[in-house]
N, C-alpha and C. Protein backbone atom coordinates (compact mmCIF):
# COMPACT_ATOMS: atom_id res chain seq x y z
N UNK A 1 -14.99 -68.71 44.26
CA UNK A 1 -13.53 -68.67 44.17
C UNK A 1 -12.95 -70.09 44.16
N UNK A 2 -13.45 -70.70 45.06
CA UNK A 2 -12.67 -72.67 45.02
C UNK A 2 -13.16 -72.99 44.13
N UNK A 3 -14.53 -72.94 43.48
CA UNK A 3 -14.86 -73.61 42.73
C UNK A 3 -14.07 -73.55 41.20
N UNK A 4 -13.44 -72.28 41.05
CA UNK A 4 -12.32 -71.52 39.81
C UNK A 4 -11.24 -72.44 39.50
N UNK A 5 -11.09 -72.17 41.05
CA UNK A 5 -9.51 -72.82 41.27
C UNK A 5 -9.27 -74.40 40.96
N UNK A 6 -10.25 -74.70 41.22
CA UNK A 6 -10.25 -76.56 40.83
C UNK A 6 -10.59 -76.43 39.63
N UNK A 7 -10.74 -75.95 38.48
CA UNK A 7 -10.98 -76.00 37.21
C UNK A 7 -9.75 -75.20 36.41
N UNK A 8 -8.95 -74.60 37.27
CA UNK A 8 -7.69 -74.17 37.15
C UNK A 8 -6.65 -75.15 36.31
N UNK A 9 -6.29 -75.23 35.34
CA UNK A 9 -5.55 -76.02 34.71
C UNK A 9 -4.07 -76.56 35.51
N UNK A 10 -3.41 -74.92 35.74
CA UNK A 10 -2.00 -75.31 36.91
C UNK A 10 -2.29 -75.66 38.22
N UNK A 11 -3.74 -74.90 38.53
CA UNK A 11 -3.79 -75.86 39.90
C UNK A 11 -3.97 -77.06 39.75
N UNK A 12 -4.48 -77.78 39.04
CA UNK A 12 -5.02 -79.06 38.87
C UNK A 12 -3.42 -79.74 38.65
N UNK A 13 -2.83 -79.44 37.94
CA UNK A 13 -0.90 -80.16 37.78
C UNK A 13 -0.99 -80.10 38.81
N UNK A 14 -0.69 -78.99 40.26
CA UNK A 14 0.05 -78.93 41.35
C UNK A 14 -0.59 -80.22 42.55
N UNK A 15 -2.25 -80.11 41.61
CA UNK A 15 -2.55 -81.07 42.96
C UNK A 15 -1.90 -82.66 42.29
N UNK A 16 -2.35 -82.64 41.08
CA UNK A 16 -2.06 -83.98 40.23
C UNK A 16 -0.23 -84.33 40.60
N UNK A 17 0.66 -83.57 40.73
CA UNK A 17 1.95 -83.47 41.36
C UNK A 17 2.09 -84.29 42.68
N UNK A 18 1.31 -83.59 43.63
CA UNK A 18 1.44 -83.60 44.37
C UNK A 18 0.91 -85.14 45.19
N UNK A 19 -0.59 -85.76 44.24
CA UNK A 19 -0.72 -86.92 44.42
C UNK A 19 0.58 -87.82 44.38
N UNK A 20 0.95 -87.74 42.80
CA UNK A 20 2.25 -88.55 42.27
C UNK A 20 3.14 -88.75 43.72
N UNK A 21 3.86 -87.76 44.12
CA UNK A 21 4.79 -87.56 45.28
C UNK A 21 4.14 -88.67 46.27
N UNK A 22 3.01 -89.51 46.21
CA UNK A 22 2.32 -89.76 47.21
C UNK A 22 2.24 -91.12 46.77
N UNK A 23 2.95 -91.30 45.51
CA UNK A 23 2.38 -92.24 44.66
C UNK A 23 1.21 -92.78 44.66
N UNK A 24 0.12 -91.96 44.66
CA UNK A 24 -1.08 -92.46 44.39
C UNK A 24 -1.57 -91.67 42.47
N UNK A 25 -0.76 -92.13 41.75
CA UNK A 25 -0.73 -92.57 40.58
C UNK A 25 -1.91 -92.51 39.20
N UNK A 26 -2.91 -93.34 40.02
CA UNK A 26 -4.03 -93.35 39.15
C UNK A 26 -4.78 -92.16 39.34
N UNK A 27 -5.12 -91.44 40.61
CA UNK A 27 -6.22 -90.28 41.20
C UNK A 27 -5.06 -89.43 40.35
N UNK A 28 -3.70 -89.15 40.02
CA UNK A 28 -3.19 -88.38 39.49
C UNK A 28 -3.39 -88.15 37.76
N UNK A 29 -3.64 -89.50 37.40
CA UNK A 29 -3.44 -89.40 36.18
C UNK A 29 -4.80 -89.08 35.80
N UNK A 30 -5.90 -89.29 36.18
CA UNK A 30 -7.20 -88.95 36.35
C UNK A 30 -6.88 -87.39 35.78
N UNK A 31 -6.59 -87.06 36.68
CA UNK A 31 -6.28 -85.36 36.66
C UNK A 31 -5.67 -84.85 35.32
N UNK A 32 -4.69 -85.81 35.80
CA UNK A 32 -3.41 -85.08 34.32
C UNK A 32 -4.21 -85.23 32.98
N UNK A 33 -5.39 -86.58 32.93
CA UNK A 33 -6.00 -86.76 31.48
C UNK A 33 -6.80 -85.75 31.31
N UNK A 34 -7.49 -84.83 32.48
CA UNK A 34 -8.45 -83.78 32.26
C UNK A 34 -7.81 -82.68 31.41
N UNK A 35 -6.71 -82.47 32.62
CA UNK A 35 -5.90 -81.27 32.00
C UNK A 35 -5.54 -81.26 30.45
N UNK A 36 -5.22 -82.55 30.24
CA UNK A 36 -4.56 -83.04 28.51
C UNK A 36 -5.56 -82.92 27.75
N UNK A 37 -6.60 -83.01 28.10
CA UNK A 37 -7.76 -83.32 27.21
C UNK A 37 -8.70 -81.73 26.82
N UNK A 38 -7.76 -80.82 28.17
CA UNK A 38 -8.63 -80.00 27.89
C UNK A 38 -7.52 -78.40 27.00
N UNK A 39 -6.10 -79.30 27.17
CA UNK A 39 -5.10 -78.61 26.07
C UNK A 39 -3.69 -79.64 26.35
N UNK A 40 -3.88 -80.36 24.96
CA UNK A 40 -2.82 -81.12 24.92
C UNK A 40 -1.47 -80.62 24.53
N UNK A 41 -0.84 -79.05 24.77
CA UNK A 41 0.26 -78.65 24.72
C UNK A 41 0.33 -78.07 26.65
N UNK A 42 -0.23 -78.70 27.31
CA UNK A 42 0.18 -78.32 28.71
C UNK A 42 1.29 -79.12 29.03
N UNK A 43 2.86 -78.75 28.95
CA UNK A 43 3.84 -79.47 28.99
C UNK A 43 4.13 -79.96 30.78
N UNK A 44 3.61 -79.37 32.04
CA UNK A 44 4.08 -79.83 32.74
C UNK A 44 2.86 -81.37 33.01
N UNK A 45 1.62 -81.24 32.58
CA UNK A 45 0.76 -81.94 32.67
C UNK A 45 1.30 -83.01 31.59
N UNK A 46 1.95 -83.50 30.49
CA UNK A 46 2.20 -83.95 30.26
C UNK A 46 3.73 -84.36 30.67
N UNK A 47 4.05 -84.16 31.00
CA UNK A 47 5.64 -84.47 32.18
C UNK A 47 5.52 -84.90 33.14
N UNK A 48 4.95 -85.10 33.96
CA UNK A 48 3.72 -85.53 34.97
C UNK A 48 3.58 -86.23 34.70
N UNK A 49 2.66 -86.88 33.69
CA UNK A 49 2.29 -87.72 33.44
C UNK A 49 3.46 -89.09 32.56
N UNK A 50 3.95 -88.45 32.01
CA UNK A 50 5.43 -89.43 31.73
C UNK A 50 6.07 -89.99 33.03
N UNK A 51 6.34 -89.27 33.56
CA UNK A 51 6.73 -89.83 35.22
C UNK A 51 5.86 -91.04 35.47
N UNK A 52 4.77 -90.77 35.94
CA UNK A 52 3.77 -91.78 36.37
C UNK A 52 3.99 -92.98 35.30
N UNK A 53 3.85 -92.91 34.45
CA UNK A 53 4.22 -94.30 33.29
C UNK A 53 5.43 -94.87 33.06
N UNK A 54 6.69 -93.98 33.68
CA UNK A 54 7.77 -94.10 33.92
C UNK A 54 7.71 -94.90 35.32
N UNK A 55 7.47 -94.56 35.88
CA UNK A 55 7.22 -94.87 37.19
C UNK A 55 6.55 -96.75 37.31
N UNK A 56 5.55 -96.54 36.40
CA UNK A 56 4.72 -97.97 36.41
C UNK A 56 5.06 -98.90 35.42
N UNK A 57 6.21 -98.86 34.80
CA UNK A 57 6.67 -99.17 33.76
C UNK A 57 6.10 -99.39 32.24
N UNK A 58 4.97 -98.10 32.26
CA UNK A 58 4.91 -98.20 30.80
C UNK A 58 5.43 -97.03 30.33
N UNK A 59 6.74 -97.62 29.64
CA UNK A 59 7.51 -97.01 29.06
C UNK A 59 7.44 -96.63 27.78
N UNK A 60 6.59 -97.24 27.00
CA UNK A 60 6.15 -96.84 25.40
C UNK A 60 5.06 -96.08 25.40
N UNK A 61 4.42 -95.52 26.54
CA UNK A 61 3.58 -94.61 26.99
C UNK A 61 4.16 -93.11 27.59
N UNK A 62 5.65 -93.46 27.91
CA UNK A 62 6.47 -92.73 28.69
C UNK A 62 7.28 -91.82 27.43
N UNK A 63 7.66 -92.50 26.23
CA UNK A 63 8.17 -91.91 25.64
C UNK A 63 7.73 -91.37 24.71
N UNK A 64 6.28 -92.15 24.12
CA UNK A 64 4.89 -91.01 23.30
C UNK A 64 4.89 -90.12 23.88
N UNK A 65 4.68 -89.65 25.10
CA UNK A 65 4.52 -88.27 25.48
C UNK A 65 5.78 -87.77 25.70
N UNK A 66 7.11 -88.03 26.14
CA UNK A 66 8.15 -87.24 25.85
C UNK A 66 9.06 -86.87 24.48
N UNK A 67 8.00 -87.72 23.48
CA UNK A 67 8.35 -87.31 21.91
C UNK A 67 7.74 -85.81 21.59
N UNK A 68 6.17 -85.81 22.11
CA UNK A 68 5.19 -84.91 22.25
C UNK A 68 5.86 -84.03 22.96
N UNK A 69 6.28 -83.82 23.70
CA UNK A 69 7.18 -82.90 24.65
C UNK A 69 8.28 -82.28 23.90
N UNK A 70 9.04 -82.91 23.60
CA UNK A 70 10.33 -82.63 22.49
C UNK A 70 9.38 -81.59 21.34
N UNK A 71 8.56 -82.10 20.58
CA UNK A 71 7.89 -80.95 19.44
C UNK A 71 7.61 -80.03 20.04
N UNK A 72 7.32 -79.87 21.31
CA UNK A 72 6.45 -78.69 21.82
C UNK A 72 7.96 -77.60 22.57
N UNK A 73 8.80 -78.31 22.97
CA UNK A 73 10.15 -77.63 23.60
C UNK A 73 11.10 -78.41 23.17
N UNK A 74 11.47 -78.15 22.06
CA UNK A 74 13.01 -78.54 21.43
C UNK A 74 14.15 -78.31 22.66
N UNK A 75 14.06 -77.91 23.18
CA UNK A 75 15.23 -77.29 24.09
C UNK A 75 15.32 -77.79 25.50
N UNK A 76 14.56 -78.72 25.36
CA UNK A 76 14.63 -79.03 26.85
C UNK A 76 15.09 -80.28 27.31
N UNK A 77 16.76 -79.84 27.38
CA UNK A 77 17.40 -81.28 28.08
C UNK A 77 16.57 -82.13 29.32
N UNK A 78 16.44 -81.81 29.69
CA UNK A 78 15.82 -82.41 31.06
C UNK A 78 14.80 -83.81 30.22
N UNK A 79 13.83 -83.07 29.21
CA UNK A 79 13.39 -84.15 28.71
C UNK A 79 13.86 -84.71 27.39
N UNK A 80 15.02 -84.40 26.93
CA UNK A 80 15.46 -85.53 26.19
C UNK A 80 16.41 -86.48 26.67
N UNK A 81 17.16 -86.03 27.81
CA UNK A 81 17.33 -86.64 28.45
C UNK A 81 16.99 -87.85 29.00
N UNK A 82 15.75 -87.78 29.55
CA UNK A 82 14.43 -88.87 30.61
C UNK A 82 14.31 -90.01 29.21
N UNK A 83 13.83 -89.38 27.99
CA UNK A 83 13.29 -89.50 26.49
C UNK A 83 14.63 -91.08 26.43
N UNK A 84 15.98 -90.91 26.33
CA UNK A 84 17.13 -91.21 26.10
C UNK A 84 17.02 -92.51 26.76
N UNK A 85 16.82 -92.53 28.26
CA UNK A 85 16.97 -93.08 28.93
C UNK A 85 15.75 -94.23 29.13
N UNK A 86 14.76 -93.58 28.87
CA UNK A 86 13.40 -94.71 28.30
C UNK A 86 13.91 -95.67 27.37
N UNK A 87 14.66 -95.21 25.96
CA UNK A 87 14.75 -95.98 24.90
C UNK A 87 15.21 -97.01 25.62
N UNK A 88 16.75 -96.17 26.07
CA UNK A 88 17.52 -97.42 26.68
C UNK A 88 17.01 -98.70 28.11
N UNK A 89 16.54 -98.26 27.93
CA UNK A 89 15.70 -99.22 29.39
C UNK A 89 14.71 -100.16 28.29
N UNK A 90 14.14 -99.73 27.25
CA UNK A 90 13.40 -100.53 26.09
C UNK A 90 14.00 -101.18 24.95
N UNK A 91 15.63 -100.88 25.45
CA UNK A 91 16.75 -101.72 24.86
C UNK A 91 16.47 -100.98 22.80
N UNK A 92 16.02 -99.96 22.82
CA UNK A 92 16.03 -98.78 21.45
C UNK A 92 17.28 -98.17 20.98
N UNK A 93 18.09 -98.89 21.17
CA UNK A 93 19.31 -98.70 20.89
C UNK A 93 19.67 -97.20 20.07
N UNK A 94 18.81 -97.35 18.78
CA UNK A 94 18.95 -96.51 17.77
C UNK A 94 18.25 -95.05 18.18
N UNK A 95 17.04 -95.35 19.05
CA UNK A 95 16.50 -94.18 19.22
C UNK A 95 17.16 -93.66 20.51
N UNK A 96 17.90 -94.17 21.47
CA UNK A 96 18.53 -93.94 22.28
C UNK A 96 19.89 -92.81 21.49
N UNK A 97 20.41 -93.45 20.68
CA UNK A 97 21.40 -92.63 20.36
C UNK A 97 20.74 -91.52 19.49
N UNK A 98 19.66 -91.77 18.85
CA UNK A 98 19.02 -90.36 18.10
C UNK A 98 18.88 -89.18 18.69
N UNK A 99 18.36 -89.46 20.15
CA UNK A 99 18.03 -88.37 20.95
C UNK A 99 19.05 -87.77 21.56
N UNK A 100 20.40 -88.78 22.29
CA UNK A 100 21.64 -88.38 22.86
C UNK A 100 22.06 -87.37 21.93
N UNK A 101 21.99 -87.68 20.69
CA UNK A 101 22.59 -86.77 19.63
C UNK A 101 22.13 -85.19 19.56
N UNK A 102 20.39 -85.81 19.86
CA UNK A 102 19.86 -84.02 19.73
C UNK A 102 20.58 -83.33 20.91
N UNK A 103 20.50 -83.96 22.47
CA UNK A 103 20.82 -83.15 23.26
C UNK A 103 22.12 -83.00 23.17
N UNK A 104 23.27 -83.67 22.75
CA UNK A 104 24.57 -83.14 22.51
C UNK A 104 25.08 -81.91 21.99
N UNK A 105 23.98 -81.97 20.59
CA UNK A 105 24.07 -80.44 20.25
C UNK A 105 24.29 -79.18 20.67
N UNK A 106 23.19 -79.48 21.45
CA UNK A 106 22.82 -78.05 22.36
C UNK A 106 23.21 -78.03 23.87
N UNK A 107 23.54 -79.10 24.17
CA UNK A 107 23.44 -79.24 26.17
C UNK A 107 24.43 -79.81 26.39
N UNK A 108 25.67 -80.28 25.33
CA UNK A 108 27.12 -80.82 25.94
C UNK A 108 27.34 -80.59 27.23
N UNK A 109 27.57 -79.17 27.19
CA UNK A 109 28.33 -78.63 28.60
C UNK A 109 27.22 -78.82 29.63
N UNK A 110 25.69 -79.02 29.77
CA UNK A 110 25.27 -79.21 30.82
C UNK A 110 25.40 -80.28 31.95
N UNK A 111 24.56 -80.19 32.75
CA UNK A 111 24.40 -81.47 33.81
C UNK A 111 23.76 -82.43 32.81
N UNK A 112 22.59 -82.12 32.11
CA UNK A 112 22.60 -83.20 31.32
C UNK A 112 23.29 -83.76 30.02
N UNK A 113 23.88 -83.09 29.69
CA UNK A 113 25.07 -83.18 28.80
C UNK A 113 25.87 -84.32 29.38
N UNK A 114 26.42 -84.08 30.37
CA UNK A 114 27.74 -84.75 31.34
C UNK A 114 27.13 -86.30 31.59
N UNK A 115 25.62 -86.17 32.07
CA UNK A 115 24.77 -87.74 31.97
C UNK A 115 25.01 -88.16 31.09
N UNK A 116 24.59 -87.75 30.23
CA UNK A 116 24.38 -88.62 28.85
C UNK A 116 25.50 -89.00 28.30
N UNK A 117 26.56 -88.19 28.58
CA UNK A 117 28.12 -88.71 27.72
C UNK A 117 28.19 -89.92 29.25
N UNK A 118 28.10 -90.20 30.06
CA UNK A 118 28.33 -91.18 30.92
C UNK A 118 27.62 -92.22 31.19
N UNK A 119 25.89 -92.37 30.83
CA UNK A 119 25.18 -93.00 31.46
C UNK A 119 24.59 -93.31 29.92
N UNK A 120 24.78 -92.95 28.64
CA UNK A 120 24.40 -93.30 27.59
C UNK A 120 25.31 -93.88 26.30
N UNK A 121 25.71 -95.05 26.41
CA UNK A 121 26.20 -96.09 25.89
C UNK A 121 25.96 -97.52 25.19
């Protein structure tokens, strides 16, 4: 039965999560590369792992995988959002406003809607 469970794809995020929270970073990403490697449409394993590169400032690592993220869930403010906010921190001016644009579309009225008309300029 343990032995299942550690080969468990979501268990393996929750523990790989749960490192992050701990910031111990690398033993996480360890993890998250298994999981990726062993299905690279696992979106929280790759969200996860944007964090952590977000986190350590590689940010052109941060936003390859939240481009990858975007193809896989068009719809998900939360990460075009993060996506937005990378450019702009990488001074991407253009791709900053590319993405503000997608989520405007669809997520005006959200919480992330309301960010981005304020914090994306």
């Amino acid at each position: 039965m343990l032995n299942s469970k550690l080969t468990d794809p979501a268990y393996l995020v929750v523990i790989a999560t749960q490192l992050t929270r701990v910031t111990k970073y690398s033993e996480s990403e360890q993890i998250l590369m298994k999981v990726i490697g062993q299905d690279g449409r696992n979106q929280d394993a790759l969200n996860v792992l944007a964090f952590i590169y977000e986190q350590s400032g590689r940010l052109k690592e941060a936003t390859n995988l939240r481009e990858k993220i975007y193809v896989l869930n068009p719809w998900g403010a939360d990460n075009l959002y993060q996506l937005a906010l990378d450019y702009m921190k990488l001074n991407q001016r253009t791709e900053m406003y590319r993405i503000k644009n997608l989520l405007m579309e669809f997520a005006s009225l959200t919480e992330y809607g309301k960010l981005a008309k304020e914090k994306l300029n």
